[in-house]
C-alpha atoms as a PDB file:
ATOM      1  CA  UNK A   1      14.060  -8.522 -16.498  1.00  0.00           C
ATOM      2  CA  UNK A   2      17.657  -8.015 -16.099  1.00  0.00           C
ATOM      3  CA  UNK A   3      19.699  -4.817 -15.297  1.00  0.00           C
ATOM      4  CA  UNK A   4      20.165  -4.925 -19.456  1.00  0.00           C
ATOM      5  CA  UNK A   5      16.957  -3.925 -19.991  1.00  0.00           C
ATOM      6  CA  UNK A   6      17.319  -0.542 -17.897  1.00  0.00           C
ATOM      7  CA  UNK A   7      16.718   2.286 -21.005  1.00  0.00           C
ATOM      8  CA  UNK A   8      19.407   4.600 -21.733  1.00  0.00           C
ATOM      9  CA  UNK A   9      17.849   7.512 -20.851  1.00  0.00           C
ATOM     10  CA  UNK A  10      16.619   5.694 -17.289  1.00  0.00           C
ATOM     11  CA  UNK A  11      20.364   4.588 -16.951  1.00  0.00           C
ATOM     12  CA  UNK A  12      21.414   8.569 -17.657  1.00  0.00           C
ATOM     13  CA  UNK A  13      18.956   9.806 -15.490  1.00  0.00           C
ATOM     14  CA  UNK A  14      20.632   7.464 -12.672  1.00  0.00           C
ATOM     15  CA  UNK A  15      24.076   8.490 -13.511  1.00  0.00           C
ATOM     16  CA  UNK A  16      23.219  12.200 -12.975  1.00  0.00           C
ATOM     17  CA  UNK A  17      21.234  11.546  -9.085  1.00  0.00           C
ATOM     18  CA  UNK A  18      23.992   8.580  -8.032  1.00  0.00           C
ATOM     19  CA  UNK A  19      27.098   9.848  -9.857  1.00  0.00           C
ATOM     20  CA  UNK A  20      29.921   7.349 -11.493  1.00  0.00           C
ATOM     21  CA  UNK A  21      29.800   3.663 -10.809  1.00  0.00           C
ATOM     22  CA  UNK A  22      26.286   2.583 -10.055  1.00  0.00           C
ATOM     23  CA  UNK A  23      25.700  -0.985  -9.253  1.00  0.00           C
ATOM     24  CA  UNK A  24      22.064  -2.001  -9.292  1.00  0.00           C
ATOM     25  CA  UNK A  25      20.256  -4.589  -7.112  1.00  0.00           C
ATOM     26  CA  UNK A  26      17.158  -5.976  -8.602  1.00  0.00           C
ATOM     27  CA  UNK A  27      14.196  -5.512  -5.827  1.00  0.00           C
ATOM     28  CA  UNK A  28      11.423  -7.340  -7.726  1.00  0.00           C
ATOM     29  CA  UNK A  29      10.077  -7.929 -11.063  1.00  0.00           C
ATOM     30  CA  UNK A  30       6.710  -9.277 -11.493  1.00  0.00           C
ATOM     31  CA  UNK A  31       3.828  -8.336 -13.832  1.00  0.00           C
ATOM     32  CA  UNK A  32       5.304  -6.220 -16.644  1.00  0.00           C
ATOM     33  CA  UNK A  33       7.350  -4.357 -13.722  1.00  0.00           C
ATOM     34  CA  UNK A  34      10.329  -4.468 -12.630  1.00  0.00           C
ATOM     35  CA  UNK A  35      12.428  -2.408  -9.855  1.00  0.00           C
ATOM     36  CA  UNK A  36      15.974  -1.795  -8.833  1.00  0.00           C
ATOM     37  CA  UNK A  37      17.798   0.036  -6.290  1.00  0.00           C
ATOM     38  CA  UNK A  38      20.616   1.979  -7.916  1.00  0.00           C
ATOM     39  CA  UNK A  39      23.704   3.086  -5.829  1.00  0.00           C
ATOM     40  CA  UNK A  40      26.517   5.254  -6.425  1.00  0.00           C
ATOM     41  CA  UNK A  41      28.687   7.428  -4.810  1.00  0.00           C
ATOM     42  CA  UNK A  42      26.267  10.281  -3.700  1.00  0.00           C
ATOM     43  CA  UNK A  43      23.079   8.350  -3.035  1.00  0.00           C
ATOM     44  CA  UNK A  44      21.067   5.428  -3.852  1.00  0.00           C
ATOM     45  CA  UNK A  45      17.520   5.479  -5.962  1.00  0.00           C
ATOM     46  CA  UNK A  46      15.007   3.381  -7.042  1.00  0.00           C
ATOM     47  CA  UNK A  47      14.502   2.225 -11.061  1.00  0.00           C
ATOM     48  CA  UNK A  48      11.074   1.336 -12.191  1.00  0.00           C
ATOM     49  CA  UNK A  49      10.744   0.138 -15.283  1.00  0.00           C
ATOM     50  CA  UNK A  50       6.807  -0.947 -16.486  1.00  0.00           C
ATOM     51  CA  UNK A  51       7.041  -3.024 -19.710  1.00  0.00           C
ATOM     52  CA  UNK A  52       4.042  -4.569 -21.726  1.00  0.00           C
ATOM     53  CA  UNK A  53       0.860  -2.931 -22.854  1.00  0.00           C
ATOM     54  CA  UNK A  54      -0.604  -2.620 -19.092  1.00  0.00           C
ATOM     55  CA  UNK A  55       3.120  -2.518 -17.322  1.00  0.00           C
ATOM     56  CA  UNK A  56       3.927   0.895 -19.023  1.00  0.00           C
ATOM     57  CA  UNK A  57       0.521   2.533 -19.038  1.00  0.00           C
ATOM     58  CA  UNK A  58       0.737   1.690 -15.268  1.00  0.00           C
ATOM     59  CA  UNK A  59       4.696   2.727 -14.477  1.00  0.00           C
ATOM     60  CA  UNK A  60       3.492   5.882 -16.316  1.00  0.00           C
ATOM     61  CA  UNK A  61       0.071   6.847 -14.178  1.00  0.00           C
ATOM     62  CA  UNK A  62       2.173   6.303 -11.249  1.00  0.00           C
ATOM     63  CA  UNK A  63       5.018   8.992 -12.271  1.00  0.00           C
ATOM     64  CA  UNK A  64       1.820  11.307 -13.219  1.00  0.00           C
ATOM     65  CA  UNK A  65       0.855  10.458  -9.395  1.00  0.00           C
ATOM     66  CA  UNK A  66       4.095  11.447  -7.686  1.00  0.00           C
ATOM     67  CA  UNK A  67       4.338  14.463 -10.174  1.00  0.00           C
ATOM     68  CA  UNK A  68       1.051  15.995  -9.401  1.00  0.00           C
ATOM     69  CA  UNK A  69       1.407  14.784  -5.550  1.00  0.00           C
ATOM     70  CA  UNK A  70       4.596  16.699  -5.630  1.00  0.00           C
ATOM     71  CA  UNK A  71       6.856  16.441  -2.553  1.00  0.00           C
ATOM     72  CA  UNK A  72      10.212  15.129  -3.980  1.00  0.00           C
ATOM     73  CA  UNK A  73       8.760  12.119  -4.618  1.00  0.00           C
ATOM     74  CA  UNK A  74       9.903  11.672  -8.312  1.00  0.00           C
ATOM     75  CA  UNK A  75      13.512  11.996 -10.311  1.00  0.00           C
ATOM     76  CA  UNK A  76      13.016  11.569 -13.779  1.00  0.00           C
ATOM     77  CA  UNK A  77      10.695   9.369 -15.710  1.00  0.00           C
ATOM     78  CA  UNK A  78      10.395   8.734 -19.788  1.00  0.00           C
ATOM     79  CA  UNK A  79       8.057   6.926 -22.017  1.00  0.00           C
ATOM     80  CA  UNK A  80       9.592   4.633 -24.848  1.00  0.00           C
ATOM     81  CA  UNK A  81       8.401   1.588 -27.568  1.00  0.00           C
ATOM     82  CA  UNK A  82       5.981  -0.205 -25.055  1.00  0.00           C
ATOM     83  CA  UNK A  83       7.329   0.558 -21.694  1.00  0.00           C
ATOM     84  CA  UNK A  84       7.726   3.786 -19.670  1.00  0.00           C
ATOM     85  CA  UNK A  85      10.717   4.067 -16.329  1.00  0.00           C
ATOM     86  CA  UNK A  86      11.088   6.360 -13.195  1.00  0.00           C
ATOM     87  CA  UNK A  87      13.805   7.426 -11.121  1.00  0.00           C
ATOM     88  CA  UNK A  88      12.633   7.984  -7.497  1.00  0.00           C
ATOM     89  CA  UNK A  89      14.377   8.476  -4.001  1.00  0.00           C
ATOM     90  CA  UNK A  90      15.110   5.297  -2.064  1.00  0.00           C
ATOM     91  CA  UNK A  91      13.294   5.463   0.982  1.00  0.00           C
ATOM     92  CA  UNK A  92      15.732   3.455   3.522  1.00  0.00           C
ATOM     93  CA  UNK A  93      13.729   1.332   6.027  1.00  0.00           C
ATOM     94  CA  UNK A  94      11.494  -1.654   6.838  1.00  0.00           C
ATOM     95  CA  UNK A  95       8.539  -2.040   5.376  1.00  0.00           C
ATOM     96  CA  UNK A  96       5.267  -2.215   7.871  1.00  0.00           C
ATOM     97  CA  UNK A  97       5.078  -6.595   7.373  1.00  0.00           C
ATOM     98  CA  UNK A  98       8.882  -6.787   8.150  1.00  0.00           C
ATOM     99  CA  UNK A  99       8.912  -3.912  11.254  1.00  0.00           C
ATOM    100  CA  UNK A 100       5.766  -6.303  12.899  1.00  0.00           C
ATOM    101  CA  UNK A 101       7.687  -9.056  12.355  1.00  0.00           C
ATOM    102  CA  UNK A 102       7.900  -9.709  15.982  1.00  0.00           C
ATOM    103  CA  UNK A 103       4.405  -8.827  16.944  1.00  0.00           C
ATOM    104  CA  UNK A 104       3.616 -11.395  14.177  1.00  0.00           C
ATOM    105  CA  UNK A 105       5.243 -14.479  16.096  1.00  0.00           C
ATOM    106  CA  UNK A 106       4.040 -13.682  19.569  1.00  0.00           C
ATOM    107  CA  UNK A 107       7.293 -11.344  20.893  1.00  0.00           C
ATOM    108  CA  UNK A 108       8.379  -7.856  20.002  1.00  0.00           C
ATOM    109  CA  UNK A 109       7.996  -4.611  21.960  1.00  0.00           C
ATOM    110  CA  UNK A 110       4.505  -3.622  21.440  1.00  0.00           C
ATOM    111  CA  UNK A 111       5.231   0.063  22.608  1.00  0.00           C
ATOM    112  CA  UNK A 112       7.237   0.587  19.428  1.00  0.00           C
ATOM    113  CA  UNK A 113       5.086  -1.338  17.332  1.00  0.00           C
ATOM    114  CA  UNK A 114       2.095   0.798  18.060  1.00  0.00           C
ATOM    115  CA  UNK A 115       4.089   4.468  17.248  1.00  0.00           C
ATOM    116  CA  UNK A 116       4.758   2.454  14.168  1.00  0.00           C
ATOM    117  CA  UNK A 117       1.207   1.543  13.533  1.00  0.00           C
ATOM    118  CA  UNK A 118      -0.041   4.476  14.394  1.00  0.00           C
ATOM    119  CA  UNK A 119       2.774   6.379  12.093  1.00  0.00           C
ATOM    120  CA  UNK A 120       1.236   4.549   9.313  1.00  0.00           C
ATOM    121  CA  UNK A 121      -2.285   6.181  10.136  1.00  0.00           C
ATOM    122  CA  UNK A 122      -0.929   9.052  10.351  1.00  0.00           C
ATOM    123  CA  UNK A 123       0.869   8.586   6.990  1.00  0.00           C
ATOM    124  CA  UNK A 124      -2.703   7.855   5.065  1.00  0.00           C
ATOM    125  CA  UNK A 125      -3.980  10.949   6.782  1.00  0.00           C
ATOM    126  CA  UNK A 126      -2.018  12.882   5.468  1.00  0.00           C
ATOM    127  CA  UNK A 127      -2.412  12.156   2.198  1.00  0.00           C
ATOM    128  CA  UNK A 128      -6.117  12.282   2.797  1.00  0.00           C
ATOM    129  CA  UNK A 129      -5.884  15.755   3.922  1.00  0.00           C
ATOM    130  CA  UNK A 130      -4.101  16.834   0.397  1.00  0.00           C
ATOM    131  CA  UNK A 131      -6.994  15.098  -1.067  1.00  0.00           C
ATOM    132  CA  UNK A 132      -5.436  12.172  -2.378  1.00  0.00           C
ATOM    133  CA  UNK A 133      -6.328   8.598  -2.288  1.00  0.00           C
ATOM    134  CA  UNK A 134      -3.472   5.862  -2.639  1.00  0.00           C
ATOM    135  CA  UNK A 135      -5.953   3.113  -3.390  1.00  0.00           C
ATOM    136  CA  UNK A 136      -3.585   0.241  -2.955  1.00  0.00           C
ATOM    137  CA  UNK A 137      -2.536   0.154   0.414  1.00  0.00           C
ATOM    138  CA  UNK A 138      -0.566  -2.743   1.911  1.00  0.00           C
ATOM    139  CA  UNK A 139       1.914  -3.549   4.187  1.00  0.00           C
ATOM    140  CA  UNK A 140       4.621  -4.300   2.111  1.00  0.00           C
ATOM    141  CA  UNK A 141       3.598  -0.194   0.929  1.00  0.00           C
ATOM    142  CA  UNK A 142       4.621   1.901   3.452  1.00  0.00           C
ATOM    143  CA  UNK A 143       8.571   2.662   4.125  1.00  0.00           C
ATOM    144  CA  UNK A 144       9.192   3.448   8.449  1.00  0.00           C
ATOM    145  CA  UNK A 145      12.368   5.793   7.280  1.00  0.00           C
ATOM    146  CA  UNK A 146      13.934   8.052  10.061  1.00  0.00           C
ATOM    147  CA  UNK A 147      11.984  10.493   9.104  1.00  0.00           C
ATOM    148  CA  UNK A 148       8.180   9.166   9.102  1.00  0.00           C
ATOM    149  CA  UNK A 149       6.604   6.278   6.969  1.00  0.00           C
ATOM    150  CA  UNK A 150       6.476   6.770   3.362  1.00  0.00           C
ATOM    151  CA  UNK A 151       3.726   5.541   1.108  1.00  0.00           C
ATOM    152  CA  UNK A 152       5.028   3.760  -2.144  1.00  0.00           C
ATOM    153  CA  UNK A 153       3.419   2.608  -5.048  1.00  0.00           C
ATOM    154  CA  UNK A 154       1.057   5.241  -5.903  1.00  0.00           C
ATOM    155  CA  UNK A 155      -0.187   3.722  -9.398  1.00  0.00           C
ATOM    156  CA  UNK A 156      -3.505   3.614  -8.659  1.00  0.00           C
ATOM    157  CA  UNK A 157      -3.550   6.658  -6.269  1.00  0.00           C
ATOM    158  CA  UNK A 158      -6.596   9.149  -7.673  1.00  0.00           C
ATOM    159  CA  UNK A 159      -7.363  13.042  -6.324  1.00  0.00           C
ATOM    160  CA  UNK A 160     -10.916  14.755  -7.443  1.00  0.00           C
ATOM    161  CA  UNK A 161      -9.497  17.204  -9.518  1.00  0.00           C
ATOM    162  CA  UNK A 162      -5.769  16.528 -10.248  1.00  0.00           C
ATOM    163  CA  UNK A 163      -6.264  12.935 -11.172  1.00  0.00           C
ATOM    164  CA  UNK A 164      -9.331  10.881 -11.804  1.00  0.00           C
ATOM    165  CA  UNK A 165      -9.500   6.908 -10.789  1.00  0.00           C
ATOM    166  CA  UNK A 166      -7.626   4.086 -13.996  1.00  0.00           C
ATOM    167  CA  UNK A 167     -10.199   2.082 -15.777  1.00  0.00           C
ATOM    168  CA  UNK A 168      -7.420  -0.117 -15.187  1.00  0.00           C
ATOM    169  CA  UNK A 169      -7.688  -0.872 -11.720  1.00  0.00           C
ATOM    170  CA  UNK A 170      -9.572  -3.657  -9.926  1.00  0.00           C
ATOM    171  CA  UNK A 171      -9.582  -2.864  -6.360  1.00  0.00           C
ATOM    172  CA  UNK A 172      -5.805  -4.030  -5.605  1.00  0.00           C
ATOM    173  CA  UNK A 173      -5.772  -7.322  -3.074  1.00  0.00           C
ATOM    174  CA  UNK A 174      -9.492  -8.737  -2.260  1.00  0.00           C
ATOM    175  CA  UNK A 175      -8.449  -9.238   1.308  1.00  0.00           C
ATOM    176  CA  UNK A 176      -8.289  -5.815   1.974  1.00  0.00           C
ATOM    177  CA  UNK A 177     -11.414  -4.755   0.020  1.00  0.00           C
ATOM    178  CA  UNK A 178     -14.013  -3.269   1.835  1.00  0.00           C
ATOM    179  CA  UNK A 179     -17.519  -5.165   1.416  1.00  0.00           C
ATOM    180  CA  UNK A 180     -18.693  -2.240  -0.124  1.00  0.00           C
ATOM    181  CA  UNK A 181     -15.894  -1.965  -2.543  1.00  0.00           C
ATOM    182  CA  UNK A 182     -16.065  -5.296  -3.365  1.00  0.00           C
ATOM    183  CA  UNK A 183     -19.796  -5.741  -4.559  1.00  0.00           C
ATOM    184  CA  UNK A 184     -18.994  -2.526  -6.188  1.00  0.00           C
ATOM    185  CA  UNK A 185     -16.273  -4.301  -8.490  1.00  0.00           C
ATOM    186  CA  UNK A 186     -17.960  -7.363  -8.918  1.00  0.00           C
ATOM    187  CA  UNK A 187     -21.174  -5.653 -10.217  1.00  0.00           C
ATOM    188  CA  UNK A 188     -18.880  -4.177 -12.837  1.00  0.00           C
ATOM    189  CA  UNK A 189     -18.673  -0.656 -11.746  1.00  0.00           C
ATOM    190  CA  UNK A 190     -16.064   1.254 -13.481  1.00  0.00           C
ATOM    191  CA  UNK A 191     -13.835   2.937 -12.749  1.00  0.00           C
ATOM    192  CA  UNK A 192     -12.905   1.462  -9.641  1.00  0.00           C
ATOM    193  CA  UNK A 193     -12.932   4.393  -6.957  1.00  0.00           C
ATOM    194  CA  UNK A 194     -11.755   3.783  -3.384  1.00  0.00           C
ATOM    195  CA  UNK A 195     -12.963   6.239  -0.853  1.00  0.00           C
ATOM    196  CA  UNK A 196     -11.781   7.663   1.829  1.00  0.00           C
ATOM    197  CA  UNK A 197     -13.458   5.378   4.663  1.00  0.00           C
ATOM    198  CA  UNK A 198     -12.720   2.152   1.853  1.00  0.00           C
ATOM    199  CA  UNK A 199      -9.301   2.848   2.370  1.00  0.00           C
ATOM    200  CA  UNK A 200      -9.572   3.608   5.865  1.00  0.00           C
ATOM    201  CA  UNK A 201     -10.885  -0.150   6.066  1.00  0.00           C
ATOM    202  CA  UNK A 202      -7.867  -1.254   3.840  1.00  0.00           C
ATOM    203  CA  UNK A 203      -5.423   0.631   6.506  1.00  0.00           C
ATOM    204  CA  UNK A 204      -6.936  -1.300   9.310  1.00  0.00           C
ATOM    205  CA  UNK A 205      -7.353  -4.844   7.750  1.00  0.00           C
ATOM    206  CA  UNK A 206      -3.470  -4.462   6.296  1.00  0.00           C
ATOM    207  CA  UNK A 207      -2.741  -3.843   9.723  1.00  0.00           C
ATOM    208  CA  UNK A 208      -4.745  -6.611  11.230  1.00  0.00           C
ATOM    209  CA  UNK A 209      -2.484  -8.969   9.033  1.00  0.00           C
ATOM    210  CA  UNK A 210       0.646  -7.542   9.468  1.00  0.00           C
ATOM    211  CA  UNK A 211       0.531  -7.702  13.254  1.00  0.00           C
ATOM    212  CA  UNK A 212      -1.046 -11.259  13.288  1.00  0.00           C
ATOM    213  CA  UNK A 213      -0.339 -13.199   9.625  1.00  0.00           C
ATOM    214  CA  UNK A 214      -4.210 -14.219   9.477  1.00  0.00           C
ATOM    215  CA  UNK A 215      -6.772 -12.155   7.449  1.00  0.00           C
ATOM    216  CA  UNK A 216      -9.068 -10.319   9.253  1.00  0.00           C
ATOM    217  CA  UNK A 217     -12.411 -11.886   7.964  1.00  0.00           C
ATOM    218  CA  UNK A 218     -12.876 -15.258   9.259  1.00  0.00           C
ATOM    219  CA  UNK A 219     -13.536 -17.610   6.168  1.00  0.00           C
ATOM    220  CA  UNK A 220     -13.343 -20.504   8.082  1.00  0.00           C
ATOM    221  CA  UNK A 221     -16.652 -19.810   9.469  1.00  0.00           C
ATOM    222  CA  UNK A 222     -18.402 -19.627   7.124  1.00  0.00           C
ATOM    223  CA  UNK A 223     -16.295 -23.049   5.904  1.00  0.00           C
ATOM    224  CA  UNK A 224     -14.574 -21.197   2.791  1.00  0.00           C
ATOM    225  CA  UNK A 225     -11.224 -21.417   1.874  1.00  0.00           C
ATOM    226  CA  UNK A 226      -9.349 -18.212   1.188  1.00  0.00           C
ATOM    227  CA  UNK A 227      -6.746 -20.380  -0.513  1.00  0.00           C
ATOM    228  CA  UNK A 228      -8.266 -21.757  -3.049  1.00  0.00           C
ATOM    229  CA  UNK A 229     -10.299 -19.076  -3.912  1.00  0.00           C
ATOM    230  CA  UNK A 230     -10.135 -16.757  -7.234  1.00  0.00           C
ATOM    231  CA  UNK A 231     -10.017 -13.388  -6.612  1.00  0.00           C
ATOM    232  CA  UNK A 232     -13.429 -12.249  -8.489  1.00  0.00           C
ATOM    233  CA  UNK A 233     -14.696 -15.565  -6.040  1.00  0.00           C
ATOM    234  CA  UNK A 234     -13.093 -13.390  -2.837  1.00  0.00           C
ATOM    235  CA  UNK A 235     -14.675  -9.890  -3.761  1.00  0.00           C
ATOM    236  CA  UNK A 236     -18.160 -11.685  -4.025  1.00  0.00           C
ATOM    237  CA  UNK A 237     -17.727 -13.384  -0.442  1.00  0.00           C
ATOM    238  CA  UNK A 238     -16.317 -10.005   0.917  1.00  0.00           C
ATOM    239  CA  UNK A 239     -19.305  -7.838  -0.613  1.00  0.00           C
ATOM    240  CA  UNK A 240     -22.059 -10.289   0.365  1.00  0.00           C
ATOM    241  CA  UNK A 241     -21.292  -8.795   3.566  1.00  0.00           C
ATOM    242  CA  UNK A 242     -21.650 -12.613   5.458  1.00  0.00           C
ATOM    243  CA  UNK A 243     -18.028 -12.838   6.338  1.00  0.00           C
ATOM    244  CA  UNK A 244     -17.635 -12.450  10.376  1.00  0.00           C
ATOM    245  CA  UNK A 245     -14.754 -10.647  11.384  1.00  0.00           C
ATOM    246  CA  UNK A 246     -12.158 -12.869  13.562  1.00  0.00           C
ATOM    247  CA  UNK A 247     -12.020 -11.991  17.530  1.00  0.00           C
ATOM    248  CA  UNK A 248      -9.136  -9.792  18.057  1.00  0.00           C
ATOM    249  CA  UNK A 249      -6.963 -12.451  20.524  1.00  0.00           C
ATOM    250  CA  UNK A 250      -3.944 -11.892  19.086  1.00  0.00           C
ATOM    251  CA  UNK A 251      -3.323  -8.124  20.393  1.00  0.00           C
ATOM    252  CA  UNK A 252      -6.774  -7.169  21.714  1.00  0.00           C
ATOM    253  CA  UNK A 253      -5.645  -3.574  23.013  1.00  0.00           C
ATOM    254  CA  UNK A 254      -4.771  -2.749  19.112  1.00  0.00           C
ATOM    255  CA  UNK A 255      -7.185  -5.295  17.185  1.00  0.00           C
ATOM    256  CA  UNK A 256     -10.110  -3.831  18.946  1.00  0.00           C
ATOM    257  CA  UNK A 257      -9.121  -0.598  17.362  1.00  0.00           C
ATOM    258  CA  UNK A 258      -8.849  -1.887  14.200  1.00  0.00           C
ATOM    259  CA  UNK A 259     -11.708  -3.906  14.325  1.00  0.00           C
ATOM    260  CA  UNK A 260     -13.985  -0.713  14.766  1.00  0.00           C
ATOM    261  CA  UNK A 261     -12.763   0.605  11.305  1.00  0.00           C
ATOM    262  CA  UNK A 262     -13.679  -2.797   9.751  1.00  0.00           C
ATOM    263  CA  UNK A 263     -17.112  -2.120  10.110  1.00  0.00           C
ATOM    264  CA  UNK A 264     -19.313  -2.833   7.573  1.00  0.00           C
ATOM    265  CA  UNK A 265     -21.084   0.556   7.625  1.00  0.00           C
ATOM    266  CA  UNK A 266     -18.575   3.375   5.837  1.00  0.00           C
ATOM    267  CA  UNK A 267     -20.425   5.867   7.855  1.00  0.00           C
ATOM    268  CA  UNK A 268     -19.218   4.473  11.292  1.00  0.00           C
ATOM    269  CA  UNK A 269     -15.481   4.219  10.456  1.00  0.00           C
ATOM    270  CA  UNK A 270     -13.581   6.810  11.997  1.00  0.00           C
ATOM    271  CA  UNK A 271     -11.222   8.435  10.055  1.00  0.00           C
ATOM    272  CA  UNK A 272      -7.021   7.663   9.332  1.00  0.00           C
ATOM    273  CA  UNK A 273      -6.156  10.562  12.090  1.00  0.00           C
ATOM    274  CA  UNK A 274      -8.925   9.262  14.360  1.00  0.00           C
ATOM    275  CA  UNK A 275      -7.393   6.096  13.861  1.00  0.00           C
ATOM    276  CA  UNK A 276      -4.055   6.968  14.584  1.00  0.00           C
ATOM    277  CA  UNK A 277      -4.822   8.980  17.696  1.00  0.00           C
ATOM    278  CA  UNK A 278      -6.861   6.411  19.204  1.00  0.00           C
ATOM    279  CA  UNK A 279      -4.014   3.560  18.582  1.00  0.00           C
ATOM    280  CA  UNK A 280      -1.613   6.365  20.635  1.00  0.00           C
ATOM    281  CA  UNK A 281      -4.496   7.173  23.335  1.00  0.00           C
ATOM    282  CA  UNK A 282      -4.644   3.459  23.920  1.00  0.00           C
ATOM    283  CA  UNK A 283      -0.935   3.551  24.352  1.00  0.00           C
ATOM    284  CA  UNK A 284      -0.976   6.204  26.797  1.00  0.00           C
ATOM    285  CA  UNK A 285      -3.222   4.032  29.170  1.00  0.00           C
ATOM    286  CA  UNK A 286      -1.173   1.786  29.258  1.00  0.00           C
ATOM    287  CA  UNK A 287      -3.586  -0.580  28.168  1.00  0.00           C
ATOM    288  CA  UNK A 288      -1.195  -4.421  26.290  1.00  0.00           C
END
């Protein structure tokens, strides 16, 4: 997509948050969606724009999320001939892959890489304790801004009575999937609902990856290939349940944290604020 294809109505809605003389900076564009950050001369926003028969259903579900989720999070949105746009705030800050950066090559200071980790716990307990869901978590999904992390990309975000799960959705990135969630997709269950301790197990293994750049099931051992696997070929490996999860070298004070909300059993993972409060106990001890 190019700037061009920003709607008139998106590019009004712009003029009216940024004032006079925008410039825009395309972010990404992949899959029917594209994203810009819009500056002007009172602030700077964010321009999605979901084209395509699944790109606009999608853009649109996700300004229905922010709407019903409330908090600021959305400008303006409209619907036109096959694609639908939003205006949202744009949340200044790394991302959770780029802030572990460090961590990720062996360096870093690990004091302020936990608070972050564990500000991203407490971010996804928080939204658990309004009852929501964001389904999709990742690193490249949650914002570190000066005032707390913010989670972005709430298309496939679902809450029991404002907002019911998308038919559309498929469990976002396999890797992250818990085992349960997994056989759950691949045995055709629709529509795809991620609960609470699923995403709780998505938190920790985006984590895992972000502070160490490996996934945190080994395939290896059990002599698969990750890389040359298909996704629907991923979910089955991850819901068989035979997938061992790698030893937590790499930061063992953290990793065994995480590790104990990869377990297998949703019943024994604690919960986001458990998780976050035992990353920041660990801290406190002093313990790597």
């Amino acid at each position: 997509m190019k700037a061009e294809t920003v709607p008139p109505e998106a590019s009004a809605a712009v003029g009216v948050e940024c004032g006079e003389d925008v410039s825009l900076q395309l972010i990404s564009d992949r899959r029917g969606s594209a994203v810009w950050k819009a500056t002007g001369p009172r602030r700077s926003v964010a321009v999605k724009v979901g084209t395509g028969p699944e790109g606009a259903v999608i853009t649109a579900r996700e300004a229905t999320v922010l709407h019903a989720m409330g908090r600021g999070g959305i400008l303006a949105n409209g619907r036109g001939r096959h694609l639908a746009w939003m205006v949202t705030p744009w949340y200044d800050g790394p991302s959770t892959w780029e802030i572990l950066t460090g961590v990720r090559a062996g360096g870093g200071d690990r004091d302020m890489a936990r608070r972050h980790v564990a500000a991203v716990c407490d971010a996804v307990a928080d939204l658990h304790t309004a009852g929501w869901v964001h389904g999709d978590l990742q690193p490249g999904h949650a914002i570190h801004t000066p005032l707390g992390v913010t989670l972005i990309d709430c298309s496939w975000a679902w809450h029991p009575s404002r907002l019911f799960p998308s038919h559309l959705f498929r469990g976002g990135m396999p890797h992250f999937l818990a085992p349960e969630l997994a056989a759950a997709v691949e045995a055709g269950v629709r529509p795809v609902t991620t609960s609470r301790p699923a995403e709780v197990y998505a938190l920790a293994a985006s984590l895992w990856w972000a502070i160490t750049g490996d996934w945190p099931l080994d395939y290896e051992a059990v002599h698969l290939d990750p890389t040359g696997m298909k996704a629907g070929e991923l979910r089955e490996a991850i819901g068989s349940g035979r997938l061992p999860l790698r030893l937590p070298l790499a930061w063992p004070a953290v990793l065994g944290i995480l590790a104990d909300a990869l377990c297998p059993d949703p019943g024994r993972r604690p919960t986001a604020e458990a998780l976050a409060e035992l990353i920041r106990r660990q801290g406190q001890r002093g313990e790597g």
